[in-house]
N, C-alpha and C. Protein backbone atom coordinates (compact mmCIF):
# COMPACT_ATOMS: atom_id res chain seq x y z
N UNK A 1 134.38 25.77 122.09
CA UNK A 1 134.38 27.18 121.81
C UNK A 1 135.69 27.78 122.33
N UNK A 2 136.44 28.22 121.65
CA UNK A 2 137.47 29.32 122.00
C UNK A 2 137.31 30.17 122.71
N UNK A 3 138.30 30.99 123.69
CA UNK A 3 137.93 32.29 124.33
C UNK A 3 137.49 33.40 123.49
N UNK A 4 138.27 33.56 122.38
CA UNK A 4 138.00 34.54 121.29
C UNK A 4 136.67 34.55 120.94
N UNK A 5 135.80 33.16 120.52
CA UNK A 5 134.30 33.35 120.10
C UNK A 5 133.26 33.97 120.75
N UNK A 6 132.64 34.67 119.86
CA UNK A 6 131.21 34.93 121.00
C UNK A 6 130.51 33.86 121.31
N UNK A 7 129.46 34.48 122.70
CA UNK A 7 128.63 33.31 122.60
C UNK A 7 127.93 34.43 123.56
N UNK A 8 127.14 34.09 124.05
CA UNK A 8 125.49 34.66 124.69
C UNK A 8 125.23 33.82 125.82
N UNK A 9 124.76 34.85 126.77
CA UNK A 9 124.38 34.43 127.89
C UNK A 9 123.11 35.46 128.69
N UNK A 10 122.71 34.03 129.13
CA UNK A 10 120.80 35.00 129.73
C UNK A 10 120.87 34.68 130.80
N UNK A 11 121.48 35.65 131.10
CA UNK A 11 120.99 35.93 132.63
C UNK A 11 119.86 36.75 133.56
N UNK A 12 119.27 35.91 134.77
CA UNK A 12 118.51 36.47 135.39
C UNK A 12 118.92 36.86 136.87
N UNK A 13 118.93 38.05 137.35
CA UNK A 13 119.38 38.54 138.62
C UNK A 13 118.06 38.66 139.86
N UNK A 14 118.40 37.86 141.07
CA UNK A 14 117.19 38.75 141.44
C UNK A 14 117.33 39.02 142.99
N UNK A 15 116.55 39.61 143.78
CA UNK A 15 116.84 40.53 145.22
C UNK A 15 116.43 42.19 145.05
N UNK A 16 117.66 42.95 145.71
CA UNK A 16 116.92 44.43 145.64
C UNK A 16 117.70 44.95 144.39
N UNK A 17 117.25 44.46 143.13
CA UNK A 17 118.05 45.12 141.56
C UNK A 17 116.56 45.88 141.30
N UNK A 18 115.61 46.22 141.64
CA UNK A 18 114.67 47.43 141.15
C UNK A 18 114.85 48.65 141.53
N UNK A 19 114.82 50.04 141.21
CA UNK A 19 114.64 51.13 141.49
C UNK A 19 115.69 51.45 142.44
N UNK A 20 117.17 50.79 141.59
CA UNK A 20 118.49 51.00 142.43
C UNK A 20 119.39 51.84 141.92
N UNK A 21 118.76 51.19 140.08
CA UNK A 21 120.08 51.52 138.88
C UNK A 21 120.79 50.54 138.43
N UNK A 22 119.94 49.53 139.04
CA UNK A 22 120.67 48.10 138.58
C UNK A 22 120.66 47.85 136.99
N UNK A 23 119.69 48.38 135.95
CA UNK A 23 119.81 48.35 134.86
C UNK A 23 120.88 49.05 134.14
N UNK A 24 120.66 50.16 134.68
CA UNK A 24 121.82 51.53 134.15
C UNK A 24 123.14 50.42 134.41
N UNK A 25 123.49 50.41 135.76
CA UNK A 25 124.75 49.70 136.06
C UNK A 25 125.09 48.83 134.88
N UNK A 26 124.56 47.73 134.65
CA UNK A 26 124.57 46.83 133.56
C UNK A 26 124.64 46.62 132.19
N UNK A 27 124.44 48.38 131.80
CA UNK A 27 124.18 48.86 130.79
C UNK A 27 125.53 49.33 130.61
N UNK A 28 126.19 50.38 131.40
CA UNK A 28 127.86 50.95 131.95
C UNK A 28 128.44 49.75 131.22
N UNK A 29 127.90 48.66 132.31
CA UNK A 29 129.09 47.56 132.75
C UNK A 29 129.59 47.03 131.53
N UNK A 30 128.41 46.95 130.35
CA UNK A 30 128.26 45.88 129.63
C UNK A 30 128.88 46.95 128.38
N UNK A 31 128.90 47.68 128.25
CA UNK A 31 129.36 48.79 126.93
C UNK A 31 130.84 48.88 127.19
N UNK A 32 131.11 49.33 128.06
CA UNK A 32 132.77 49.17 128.59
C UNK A 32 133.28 47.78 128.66
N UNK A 33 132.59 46.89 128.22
CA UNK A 33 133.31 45.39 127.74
C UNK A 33 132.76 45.09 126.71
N UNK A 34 132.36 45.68 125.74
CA UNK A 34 131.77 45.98 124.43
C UNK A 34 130.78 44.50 124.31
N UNK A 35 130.05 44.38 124.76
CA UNK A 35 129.17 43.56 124.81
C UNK A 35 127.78 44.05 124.17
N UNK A 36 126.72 43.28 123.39
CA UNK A 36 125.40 43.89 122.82
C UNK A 36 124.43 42.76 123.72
N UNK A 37 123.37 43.39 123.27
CA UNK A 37 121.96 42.52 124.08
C UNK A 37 121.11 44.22 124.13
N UNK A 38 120.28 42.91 125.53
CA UNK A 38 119.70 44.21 126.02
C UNK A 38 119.35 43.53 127.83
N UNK A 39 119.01 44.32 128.65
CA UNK A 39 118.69 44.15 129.62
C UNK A 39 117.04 44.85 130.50
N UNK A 40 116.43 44.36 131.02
CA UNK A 40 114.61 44.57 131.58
C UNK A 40 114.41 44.32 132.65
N UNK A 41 113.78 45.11 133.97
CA UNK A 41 113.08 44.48 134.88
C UNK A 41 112.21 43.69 134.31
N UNK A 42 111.38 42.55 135.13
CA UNK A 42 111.13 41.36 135.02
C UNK A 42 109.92 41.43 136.44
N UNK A 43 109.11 41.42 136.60
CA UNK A 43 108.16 41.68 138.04
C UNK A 43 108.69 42.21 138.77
N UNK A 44 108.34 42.31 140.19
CA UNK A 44 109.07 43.42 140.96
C UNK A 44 110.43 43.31 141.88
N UNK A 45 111.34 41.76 141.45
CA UNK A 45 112.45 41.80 142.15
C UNK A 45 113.16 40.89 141.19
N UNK A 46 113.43 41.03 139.90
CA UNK A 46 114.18 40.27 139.22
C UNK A 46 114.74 41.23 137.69
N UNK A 47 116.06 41.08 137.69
CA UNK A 47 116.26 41.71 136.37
C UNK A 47 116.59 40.81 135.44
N UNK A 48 116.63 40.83 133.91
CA UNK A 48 116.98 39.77 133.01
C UNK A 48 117.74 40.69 131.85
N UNK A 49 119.10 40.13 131.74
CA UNK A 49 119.67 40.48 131.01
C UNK A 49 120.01 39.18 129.65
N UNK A 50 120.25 39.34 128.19
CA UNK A 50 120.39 38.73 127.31
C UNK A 50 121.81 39.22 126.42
N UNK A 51 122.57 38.76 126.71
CA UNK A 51 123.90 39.76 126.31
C UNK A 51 124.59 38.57 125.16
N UNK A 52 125.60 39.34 124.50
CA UNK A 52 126.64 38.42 124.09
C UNK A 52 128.10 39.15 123.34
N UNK A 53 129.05 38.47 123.25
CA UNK A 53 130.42 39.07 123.15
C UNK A 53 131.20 38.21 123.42
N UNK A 54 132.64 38.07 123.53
CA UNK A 54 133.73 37.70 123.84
C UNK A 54 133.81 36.64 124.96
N UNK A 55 133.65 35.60 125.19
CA UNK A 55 133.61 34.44 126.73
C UNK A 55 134.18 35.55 127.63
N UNK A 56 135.24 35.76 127.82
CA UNK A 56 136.13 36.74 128.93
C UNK A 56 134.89 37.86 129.13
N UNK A 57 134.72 38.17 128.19
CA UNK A 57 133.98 39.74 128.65
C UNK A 57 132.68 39.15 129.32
N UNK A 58 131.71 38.53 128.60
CA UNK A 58 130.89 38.29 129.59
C UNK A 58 131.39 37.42 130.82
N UNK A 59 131.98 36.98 131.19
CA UNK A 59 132.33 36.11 132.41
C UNK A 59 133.08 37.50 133.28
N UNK A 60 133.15 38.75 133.10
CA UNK A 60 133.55 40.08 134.11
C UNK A 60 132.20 40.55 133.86
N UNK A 61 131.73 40.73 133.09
CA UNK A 61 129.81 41.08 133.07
C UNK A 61 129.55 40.70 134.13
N UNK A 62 129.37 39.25 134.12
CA UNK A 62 128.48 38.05 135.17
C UNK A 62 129.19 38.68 136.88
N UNK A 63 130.74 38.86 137.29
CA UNK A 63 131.03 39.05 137.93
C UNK A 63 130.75 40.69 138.90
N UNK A 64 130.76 41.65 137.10
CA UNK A 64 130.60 43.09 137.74
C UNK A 64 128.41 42.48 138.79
N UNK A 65 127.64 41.85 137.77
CA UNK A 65 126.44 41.63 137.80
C UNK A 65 126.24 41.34 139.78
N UNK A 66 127.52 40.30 139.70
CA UNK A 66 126.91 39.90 141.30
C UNK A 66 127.36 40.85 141.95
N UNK A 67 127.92 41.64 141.84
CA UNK A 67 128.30 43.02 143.06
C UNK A 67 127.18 43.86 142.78
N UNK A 68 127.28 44.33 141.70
CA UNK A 68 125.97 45.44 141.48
C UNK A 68 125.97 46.24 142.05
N UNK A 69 125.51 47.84 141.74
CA UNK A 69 125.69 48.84 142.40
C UNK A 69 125.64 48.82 143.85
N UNK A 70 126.26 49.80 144.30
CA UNK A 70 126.46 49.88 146.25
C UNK A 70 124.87 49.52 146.34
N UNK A 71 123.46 50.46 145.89
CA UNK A 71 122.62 50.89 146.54
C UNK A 71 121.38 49.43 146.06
N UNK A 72 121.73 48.02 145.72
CA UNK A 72 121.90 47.47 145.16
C UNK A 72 122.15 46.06 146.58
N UNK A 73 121.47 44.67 145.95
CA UNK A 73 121.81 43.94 146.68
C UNK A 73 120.80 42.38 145.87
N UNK A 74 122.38 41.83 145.45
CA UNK A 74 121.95 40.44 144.86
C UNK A 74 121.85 38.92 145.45
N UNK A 75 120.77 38.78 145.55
CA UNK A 75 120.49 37.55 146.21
C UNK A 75 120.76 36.32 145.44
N UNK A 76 120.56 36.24 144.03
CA UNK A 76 120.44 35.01 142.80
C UNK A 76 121.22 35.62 141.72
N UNK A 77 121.87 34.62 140.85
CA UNK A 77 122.31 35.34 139.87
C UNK A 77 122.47 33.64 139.30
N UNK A 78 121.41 33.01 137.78
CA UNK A 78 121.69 32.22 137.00
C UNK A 78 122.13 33.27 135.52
N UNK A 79 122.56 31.60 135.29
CA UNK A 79 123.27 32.09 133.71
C UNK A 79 123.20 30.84 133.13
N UNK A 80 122.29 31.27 131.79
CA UNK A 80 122.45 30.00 130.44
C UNK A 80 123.46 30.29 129.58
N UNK A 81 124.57 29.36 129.13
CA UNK A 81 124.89 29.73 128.07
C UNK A 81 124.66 29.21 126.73
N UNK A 82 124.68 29.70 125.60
CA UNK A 82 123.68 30.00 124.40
C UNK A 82 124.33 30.58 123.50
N UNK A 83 124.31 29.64 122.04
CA UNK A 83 125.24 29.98 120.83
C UNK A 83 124.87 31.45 120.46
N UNK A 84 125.95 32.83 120.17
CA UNK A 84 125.19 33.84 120.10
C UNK A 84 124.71 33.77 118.67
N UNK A 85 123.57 34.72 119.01
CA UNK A 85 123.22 34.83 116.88
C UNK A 85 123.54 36.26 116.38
N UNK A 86 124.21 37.02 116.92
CA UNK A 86 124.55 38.34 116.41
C UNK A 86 123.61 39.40 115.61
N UNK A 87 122.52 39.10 116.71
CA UNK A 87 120.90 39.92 116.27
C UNK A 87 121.49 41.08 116.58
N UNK A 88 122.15 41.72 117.36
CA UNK A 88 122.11 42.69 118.25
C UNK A 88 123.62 43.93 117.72
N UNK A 89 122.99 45.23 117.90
CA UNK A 89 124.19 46.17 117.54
C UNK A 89 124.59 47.04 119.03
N UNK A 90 123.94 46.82 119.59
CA UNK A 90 124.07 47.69 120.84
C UNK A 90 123.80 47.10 122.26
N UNK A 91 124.07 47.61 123.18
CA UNK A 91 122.94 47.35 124.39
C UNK A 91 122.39 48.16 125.03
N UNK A 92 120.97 47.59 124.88
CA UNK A 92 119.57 48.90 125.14
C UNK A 92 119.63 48.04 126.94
N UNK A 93 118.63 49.29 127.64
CA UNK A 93 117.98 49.09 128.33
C UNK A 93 116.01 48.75 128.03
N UNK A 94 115.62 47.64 127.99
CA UNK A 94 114.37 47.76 127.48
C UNK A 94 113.25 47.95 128.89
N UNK A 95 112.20 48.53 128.71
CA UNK A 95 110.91 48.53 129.12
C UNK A 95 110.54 47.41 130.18
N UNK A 96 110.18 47.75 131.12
CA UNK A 96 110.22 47.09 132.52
C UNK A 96 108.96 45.95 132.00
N UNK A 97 108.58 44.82 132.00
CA UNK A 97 107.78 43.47 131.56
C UNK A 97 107.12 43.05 132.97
C-alpha cells in the first residue's frame, strides 16, 4: 500500500476516555485530517473508533488518540489495520453501546 492510499483502522482506546470529551476530541481530531468513520463509547471505560483516510493522516489520528484531551487519560490504545471500503462520508459520533 502506498502512503497516498486509504486504508482503515479500528481502533479501541481504553482508561479515563468516558465523560471527558474523548469522543468530541476524536471527532475535532479526525475532521481536521479529513478522515470518515465514526467513533462510540463501548462499556464504561473503552472508546472504539472505525476511521479511514490517507496512511499519514490516520497514523497523527492514532498519535493525537494517545494524548487525548488534558481532562482525559489513556491507558491502551490497539489498532487493526483493514482494507478501507469507502462506506463512509463523514465522521459521526455514534450512540454510546
Amino acid at each position: 500500500m502506498s502512503a497516498e492510499e486509504t486504508a482503515r483502522a479500528h481502533i479501541l482506546i481504553t482508561g479515563k476516555v468516558q465523560g471527558v470529551g474523548f469522543r468530541a476530541f476524536a471527532q475535532y481530531e479526525g475532521v481536521n485530517l479529513g478522515l470518515t468513520g465514526w467513533v462510540s463509547n463501548v462499556g464504561y471505560d473503552e472508546v472504539e473508533c472505525v476511521v479511514e483516510g490517507a496512511r499519514p493522516a490516520l497514523e497523527a489520528f492514532i498519535e493525537s488518540l494517545r494524548r487525548g484531551p488534558r481532562t482525559g487519560r489513556v491507558e491502551h490504545l490497539g489498532v487493526e489495520w483493514l482494507p478501507a471500503s469507502h462506506e463512509f462520508t463523514s465522521l459521526k459520533i455514534r450512540a454510546s453501546r
